[in-house]
C-alpha atoms as a PDB file:
ATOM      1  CA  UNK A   1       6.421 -12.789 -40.866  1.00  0.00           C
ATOM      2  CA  UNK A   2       7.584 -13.354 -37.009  1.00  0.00           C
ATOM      3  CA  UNK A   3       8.718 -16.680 -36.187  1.00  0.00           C
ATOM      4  CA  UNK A   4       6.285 -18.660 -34.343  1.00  0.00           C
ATOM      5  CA  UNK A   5       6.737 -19.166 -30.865  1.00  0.00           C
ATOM      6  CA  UNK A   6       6.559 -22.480 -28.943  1.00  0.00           C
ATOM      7  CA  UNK A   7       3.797 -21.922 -25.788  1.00  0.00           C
ATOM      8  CA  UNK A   8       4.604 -21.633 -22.684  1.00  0.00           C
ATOM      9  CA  UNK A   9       4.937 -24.891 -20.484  1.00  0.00           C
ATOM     10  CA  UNK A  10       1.625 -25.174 -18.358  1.00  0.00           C
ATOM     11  CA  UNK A  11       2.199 -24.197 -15.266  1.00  0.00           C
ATOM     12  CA  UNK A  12       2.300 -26.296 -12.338  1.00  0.00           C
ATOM     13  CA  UNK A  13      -0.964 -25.879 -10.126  1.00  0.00           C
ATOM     14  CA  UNK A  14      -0.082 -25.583  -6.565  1.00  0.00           C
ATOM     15  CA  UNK A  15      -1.646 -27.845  -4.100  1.00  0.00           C
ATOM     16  CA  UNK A  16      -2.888 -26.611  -1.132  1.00  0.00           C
ATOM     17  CA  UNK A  17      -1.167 -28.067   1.819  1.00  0.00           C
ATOM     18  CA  UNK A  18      -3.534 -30.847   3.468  1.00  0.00           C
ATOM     19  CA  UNK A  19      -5.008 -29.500   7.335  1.00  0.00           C
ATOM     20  CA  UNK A  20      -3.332 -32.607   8.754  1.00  0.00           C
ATOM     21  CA  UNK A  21       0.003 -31.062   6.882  1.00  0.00           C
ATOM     22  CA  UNK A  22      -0.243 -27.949   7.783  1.00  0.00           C
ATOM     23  CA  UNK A  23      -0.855 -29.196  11.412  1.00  0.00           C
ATOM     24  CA  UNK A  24       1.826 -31.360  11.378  1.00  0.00           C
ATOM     25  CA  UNK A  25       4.461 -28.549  10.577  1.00  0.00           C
ATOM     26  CA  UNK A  26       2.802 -26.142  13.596  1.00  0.00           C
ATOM     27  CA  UNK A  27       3.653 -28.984  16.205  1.00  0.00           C
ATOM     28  CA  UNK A  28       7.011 -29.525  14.875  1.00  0.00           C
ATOM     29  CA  UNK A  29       8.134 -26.426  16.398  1.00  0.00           C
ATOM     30  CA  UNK A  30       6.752 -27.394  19.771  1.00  0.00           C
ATOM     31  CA  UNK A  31       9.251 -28.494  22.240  1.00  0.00           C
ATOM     32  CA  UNK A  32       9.419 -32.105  22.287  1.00  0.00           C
ATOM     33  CA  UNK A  33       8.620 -34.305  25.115  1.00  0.00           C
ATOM     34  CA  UNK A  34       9.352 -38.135  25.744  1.00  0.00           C
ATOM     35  CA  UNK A  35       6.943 -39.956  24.865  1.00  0.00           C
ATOM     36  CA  UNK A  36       5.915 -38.688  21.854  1.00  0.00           C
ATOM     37  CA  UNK A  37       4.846 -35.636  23.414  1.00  0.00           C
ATOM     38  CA  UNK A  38       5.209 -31.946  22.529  1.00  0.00           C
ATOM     39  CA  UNK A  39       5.002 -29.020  25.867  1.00  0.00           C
ATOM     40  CA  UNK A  40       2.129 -26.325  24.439  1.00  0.00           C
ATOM     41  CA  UNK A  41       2.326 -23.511  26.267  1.00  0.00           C
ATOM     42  CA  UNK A  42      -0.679 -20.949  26.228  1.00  0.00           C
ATOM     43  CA  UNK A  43      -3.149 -19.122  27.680  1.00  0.00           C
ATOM     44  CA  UNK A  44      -6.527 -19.560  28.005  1.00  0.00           C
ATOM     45  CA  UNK A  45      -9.183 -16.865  28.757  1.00  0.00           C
ATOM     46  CA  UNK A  46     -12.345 -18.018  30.405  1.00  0.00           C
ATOM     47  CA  UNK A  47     -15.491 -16.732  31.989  1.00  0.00           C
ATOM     48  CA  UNK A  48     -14.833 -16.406  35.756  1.00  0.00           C
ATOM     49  CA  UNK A  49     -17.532 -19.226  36.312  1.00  0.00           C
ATOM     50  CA  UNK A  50     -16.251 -21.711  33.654  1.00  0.00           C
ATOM     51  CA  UNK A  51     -12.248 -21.036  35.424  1.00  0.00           C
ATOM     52  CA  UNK A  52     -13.962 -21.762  38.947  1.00  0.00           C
ATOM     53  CA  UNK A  53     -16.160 -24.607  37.977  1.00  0.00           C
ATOM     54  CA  UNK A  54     -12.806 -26.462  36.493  1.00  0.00           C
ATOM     55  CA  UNK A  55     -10.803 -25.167  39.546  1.00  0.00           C
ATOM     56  CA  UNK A  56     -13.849 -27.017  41.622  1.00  0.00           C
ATOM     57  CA  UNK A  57     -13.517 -30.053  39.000  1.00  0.00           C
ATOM     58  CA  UNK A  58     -10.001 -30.615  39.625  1.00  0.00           C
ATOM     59  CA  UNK A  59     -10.238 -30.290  43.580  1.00  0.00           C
ATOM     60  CA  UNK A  60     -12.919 -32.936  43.403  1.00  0.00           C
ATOM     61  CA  UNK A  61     -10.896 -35.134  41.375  1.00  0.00           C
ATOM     62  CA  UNK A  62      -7.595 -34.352  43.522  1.00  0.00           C
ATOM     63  CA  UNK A  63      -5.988 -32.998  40.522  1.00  0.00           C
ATOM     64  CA  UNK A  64      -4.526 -30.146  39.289  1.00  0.00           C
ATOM     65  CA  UNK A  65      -5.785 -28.310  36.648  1.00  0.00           C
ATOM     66  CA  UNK A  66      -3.408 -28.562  34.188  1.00  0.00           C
ATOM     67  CA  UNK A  67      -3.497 -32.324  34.173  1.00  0.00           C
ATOM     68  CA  UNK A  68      -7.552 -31.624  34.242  1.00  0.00           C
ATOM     69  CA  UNK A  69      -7.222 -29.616  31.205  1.00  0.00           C
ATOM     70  CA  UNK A  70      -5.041 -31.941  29.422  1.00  0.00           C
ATOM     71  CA  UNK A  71      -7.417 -34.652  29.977  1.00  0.00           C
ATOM     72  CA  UNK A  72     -10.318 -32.881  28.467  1.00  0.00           C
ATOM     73  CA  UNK A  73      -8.108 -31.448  25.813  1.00  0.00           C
ATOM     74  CA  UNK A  74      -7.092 -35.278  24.562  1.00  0.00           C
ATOM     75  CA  UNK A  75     -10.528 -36.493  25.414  1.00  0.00           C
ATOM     76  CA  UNK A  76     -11.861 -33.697  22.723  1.00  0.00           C
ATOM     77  CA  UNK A  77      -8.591 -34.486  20.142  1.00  0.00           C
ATOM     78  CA  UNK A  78      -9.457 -38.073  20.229  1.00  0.00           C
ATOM     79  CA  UNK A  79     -13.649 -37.666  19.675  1.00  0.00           C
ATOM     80  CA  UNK A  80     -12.599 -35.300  16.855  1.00  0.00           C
ATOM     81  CA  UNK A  81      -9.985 -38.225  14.948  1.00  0.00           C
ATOM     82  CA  UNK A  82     -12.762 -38.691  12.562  1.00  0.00           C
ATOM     83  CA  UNK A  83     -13.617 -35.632  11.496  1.00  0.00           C
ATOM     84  CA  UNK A  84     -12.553 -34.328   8.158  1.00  0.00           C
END
């Protein structure tokens, strides 16, 4: 008769990493800025309207549109804090 064997230990289940986690390790690699601020470069492709109409936006409001953008983009970060 074959010795009995002893099971195998359970395997660990691996968690999935948490969005906030894995969101957390994508802006690490940005360059940082003081401030607590990280420099995001990209580009952004928009209807030929919608790139006017904030062009228009940001010669209203005397500003450029990068500071324009960045306004709507942490406007839109900070309405979405609660989200899950």
């Amino acid at each position: 008769m074959p010795p009995k064997r002893n099971p195998a230990p359970p395997k660990k289940a691996l968690r999935k990493p948490l969005t906030e986690e894995r969101a957390r390790d994508a802006i690490a690699r940005e360059e940082s800025i003081p401030g607590d601020k990280v420099r995001m470069t990209f580009r952004v492709v928009l209807a030929r309207q919608d790139a006017e109409s904030l062009a228009a936006r940001a010669i209203r409001e005397e500003k450029n549109i990068v500071t324009l953008v960045t306004e709507i983009l942490e406007a839109a970060a900070a309405m979405g804090q609660g989200d899950p």
